[in-house]
N, C-alpha and C. Protein backbone atom coordinates (compact mmCIF):
# COMPACT_ATOMS: atom_id res chain seq x y z
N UNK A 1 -1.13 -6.27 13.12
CA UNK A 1 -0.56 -6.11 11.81
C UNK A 1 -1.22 -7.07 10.81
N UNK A 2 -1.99 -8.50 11.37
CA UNK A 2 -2.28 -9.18 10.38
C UNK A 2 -3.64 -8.84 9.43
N UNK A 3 -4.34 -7.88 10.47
CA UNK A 3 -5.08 -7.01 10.06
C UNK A 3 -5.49 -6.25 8.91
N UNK A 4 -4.24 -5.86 9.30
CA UNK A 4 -3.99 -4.63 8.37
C UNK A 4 -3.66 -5.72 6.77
N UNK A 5 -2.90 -6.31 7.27
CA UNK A 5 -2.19 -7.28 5.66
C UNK A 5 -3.66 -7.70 4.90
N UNK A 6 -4.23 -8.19 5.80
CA UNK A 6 -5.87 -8.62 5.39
C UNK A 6 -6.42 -7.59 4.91
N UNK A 7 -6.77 -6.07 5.06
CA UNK A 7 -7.74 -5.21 4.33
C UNK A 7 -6.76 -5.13 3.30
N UNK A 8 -5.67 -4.62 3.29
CA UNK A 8 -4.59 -4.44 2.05
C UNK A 8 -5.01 -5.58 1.05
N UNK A 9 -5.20 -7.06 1.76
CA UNK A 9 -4.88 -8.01 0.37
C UNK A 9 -6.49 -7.95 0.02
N UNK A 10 -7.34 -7.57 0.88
CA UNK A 10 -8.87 -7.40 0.17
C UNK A 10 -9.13 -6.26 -1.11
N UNK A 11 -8.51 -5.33 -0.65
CA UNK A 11 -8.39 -3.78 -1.23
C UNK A 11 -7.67 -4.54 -2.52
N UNK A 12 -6.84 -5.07 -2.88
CA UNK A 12 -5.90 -5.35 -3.83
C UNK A 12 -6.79 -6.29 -4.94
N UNK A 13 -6.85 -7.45 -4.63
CA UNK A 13 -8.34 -8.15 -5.43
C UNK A 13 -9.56 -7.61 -5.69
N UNK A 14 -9.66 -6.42 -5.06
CA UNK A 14 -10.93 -5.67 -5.03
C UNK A 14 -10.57 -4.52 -5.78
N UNK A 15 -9.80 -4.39 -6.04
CA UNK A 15 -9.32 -2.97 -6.75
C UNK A 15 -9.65 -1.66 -5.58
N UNK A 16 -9.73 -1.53 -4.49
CA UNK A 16 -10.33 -0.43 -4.18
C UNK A 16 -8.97 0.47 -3.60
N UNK A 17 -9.22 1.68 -3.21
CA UNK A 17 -8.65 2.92 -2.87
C UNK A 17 -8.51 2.30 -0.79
N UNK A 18 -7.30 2.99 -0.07
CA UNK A 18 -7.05 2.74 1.08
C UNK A 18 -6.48 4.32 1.07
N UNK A 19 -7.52 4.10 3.08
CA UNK A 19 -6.79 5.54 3.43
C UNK A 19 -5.88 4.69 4.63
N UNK A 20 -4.78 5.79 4.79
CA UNK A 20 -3.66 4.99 5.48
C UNK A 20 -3.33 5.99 6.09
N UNK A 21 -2.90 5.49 7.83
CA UNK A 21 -2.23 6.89 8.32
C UNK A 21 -1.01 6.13 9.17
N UNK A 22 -0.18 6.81 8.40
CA UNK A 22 1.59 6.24 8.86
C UNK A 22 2.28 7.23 9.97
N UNK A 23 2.89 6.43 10.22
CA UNK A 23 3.45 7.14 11.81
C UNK A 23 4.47 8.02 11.23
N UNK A 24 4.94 7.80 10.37
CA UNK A 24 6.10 8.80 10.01
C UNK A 24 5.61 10.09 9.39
N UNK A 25 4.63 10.21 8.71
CA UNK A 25 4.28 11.52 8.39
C UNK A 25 2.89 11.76 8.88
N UNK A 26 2.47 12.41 9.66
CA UNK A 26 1.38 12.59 10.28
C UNK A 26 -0.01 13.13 9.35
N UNK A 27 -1.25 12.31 9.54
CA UNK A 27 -2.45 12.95 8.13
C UNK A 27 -2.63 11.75 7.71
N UNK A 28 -3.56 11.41 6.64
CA UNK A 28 -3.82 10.34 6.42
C UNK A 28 -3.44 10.40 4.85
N UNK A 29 -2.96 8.93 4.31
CA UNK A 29 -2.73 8.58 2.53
C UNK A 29 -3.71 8.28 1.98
N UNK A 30 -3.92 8.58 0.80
CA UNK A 30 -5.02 7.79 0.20
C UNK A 30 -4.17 6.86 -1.45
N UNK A 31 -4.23 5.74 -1.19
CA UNK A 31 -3.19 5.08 -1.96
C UNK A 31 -4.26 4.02 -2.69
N UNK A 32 -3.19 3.64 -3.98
CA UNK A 32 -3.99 2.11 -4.76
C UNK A 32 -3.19 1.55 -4.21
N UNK A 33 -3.39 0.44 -3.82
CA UNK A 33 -2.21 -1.00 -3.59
C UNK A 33 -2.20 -1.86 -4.09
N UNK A 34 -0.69 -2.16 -4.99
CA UNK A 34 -0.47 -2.79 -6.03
C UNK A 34 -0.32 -4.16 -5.39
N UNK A 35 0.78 -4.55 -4.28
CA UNK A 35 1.35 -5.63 -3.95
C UNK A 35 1.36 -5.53 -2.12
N UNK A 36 1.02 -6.93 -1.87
CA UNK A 36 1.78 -7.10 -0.57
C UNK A 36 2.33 -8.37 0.01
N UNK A 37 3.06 -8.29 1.10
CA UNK A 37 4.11 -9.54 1.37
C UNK A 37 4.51 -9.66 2.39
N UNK A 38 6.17 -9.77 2.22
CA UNK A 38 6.96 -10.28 3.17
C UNK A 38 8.82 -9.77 2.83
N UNK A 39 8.98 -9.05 3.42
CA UNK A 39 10.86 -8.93 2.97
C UNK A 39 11.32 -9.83 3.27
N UNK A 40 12.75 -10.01 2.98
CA UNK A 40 13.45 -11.07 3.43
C UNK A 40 13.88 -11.19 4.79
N UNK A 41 13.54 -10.16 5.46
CA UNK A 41 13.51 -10.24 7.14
C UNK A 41 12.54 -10.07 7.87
N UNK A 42 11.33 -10.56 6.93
CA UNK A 42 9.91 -10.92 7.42
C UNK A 42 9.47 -9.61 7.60
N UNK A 43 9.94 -8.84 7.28
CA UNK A 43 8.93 -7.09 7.23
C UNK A 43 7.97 -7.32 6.78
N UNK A 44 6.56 -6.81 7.29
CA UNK A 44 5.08 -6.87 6.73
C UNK A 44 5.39 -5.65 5.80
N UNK A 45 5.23 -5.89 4.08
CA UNK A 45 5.22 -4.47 3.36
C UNK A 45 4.00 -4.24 2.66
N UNK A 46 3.64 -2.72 2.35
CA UNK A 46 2.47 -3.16 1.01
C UNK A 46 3.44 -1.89 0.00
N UNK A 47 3.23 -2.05 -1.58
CA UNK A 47 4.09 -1.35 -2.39
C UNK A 47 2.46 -0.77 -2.97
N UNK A 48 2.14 0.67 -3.11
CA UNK A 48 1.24 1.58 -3.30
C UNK A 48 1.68 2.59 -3.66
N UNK A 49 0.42 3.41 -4.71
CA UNK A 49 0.99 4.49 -5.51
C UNK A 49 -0.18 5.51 -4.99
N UNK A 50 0.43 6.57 -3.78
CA UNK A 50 -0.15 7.41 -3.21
C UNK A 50 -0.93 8.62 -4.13
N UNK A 51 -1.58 8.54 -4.14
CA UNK A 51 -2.66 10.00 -4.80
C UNK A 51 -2.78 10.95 -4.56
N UNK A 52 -3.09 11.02 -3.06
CA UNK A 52 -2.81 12.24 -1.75
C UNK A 52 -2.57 11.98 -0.69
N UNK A 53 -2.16 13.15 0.12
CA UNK A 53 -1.24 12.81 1.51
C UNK A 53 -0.02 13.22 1.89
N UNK A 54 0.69 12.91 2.90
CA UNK A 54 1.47 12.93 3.62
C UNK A 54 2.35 12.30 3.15
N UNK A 55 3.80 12.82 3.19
CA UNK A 55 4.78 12.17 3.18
C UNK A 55 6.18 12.63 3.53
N UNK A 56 6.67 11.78 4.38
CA UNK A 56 8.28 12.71 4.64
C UNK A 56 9.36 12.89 2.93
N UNK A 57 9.27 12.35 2.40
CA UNK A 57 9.99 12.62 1.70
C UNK A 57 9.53 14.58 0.96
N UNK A 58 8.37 14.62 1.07
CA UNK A 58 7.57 15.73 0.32
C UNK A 58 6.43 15.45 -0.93
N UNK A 59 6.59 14.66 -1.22
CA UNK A 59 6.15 14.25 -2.46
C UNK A 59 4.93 13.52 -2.31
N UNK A 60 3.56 13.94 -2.52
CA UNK A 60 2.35 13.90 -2.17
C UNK A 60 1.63 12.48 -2.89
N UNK A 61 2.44 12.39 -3.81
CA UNK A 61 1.50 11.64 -5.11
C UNK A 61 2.96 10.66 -5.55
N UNK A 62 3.40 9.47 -6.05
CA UNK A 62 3.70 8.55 -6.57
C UNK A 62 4.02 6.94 -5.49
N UNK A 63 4.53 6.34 -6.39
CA UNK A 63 5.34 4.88 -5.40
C UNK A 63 5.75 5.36 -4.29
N UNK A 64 4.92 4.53 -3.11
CA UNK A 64 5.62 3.99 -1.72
C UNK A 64 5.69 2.63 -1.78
N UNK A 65 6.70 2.34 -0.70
CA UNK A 65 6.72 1.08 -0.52
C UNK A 65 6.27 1.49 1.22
N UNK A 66 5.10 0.45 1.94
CA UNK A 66 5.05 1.17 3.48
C UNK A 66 5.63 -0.24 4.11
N UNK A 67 6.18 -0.48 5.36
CA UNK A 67 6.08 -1.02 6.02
C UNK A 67 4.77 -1.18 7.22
N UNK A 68 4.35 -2.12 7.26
CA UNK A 68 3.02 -2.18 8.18
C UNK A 68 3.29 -2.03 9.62
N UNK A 69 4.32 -2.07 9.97
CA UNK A 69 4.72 -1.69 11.31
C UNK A 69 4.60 -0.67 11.68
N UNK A 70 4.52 0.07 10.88
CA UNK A 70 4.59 1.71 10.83
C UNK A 70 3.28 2.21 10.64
N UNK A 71 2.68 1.39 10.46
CA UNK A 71 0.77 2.08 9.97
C UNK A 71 0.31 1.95 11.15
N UNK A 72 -0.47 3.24 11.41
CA UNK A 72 -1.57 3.70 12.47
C UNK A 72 -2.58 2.78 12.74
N UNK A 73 -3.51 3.02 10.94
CA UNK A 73 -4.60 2.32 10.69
C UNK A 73 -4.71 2.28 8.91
N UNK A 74 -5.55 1.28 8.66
CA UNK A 74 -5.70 1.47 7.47
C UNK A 74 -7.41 1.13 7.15
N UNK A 75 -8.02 1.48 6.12
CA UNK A 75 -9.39 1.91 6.01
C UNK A 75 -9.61 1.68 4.51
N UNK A 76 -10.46 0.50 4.09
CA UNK A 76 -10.56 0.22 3.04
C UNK A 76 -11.93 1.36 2.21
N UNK A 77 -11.50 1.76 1.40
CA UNK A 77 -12.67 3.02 0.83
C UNK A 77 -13.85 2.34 0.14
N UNK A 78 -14.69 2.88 -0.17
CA UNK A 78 -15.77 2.44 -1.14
C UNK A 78 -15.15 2.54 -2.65
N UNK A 79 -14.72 3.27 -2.49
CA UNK A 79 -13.87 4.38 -4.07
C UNK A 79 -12.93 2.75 -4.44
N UNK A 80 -13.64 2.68 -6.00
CA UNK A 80 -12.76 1.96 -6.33
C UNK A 80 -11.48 2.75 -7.62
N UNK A 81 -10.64 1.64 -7.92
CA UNK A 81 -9.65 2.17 -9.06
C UNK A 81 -9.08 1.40 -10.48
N UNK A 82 -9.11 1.87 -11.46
CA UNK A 82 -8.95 1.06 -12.94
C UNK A 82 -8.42 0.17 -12.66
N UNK A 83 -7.29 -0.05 -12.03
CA UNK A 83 -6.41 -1.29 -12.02
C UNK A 83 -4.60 -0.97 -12.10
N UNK A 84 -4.06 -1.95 -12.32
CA UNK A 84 -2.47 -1.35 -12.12
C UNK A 84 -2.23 0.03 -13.01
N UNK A 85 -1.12 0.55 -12.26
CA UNK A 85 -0.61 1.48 -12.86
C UNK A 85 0.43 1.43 -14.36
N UNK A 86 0.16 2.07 -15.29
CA UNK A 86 0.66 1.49 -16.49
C UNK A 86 2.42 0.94 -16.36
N UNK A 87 3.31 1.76 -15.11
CA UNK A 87 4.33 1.74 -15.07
C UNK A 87 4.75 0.43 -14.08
N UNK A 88 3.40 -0.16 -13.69
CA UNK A 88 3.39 -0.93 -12.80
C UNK A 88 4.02 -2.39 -13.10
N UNK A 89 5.15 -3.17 -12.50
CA UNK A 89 5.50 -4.72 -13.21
C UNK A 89 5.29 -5.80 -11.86
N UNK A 90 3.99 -6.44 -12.60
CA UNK A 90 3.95 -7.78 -11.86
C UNK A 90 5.26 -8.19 -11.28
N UNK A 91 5.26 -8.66 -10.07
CA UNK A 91 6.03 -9.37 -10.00
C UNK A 91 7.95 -8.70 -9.64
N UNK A 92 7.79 -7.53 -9.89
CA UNK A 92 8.89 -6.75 -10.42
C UNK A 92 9.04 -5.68 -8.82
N UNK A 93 8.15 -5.81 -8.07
CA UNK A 93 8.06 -4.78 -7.04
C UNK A 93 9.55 -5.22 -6.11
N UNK A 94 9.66 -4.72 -4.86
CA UNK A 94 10.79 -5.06 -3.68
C UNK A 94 10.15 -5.90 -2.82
N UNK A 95 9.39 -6.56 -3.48
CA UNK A 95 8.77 -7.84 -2.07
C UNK A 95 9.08 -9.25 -2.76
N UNK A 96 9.74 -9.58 -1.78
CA UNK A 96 10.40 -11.18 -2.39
C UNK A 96 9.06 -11.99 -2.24
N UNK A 97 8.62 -12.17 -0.77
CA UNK A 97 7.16 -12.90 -0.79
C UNK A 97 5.92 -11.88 -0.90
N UNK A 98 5.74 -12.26 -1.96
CA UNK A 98 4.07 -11.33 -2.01
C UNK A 98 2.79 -12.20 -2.21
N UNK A 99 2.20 -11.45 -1.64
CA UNK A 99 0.96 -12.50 -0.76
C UNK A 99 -0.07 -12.70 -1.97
N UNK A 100 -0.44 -11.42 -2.19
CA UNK A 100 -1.07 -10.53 -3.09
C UNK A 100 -0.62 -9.70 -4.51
N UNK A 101 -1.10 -9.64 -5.51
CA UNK A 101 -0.64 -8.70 -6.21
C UNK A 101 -1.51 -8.38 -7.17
N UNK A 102 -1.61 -7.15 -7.95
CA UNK A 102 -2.33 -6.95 -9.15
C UNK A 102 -1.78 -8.00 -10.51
């Protein structure tokens, strides 16, 4: 998992695109990642705004929050991206400790 927290917090300073494949919906994400951390019960999270992909809820494209426990693999892209999302608030995400952030 610490792994994974590591390409996430590279991808994040780097601005780049992550493909992600989560155990709960089978296929791979292709997400920006805004933030990542720590919950208050030490959950590894990253908070990302999916583009394409998989998802149980149905909904192909906006805000996840993932837990890293739950990730397959994750795969930092070449593809980079503008930067936060306009709706996006520093600081404002569901991660009390964040490691990383835009």
């Amino acid at each position: 998992m610490k792994r994974y927290m590591d390409t996430i917090s590279e991808a994040i300073e780097q601005r780049h695109l992550l493909r992600v494949e989560y155990r709960t919906a089978p296929g791979y994400r292709r997400v920006e990642p805004h933030a990542c951390g720590w919950s208050r019960h030490d959950d590894a999270l990253a908070q990302v705004y999916q583009v394409r992909g998989p998802s149980l809820s149905g909904a192909s494209e906006g805000w996840k929050m993932l837990r890293l426990d739950r990730v397959e693999s994750v795969e930092m892209l070449d593809e980079q991206f503008e930067g936060p999302r306009a709706e996006y608030v520093r600081g404002g995400c569901q991660i009390p400790r964040i490691r990383v952030q835009l």
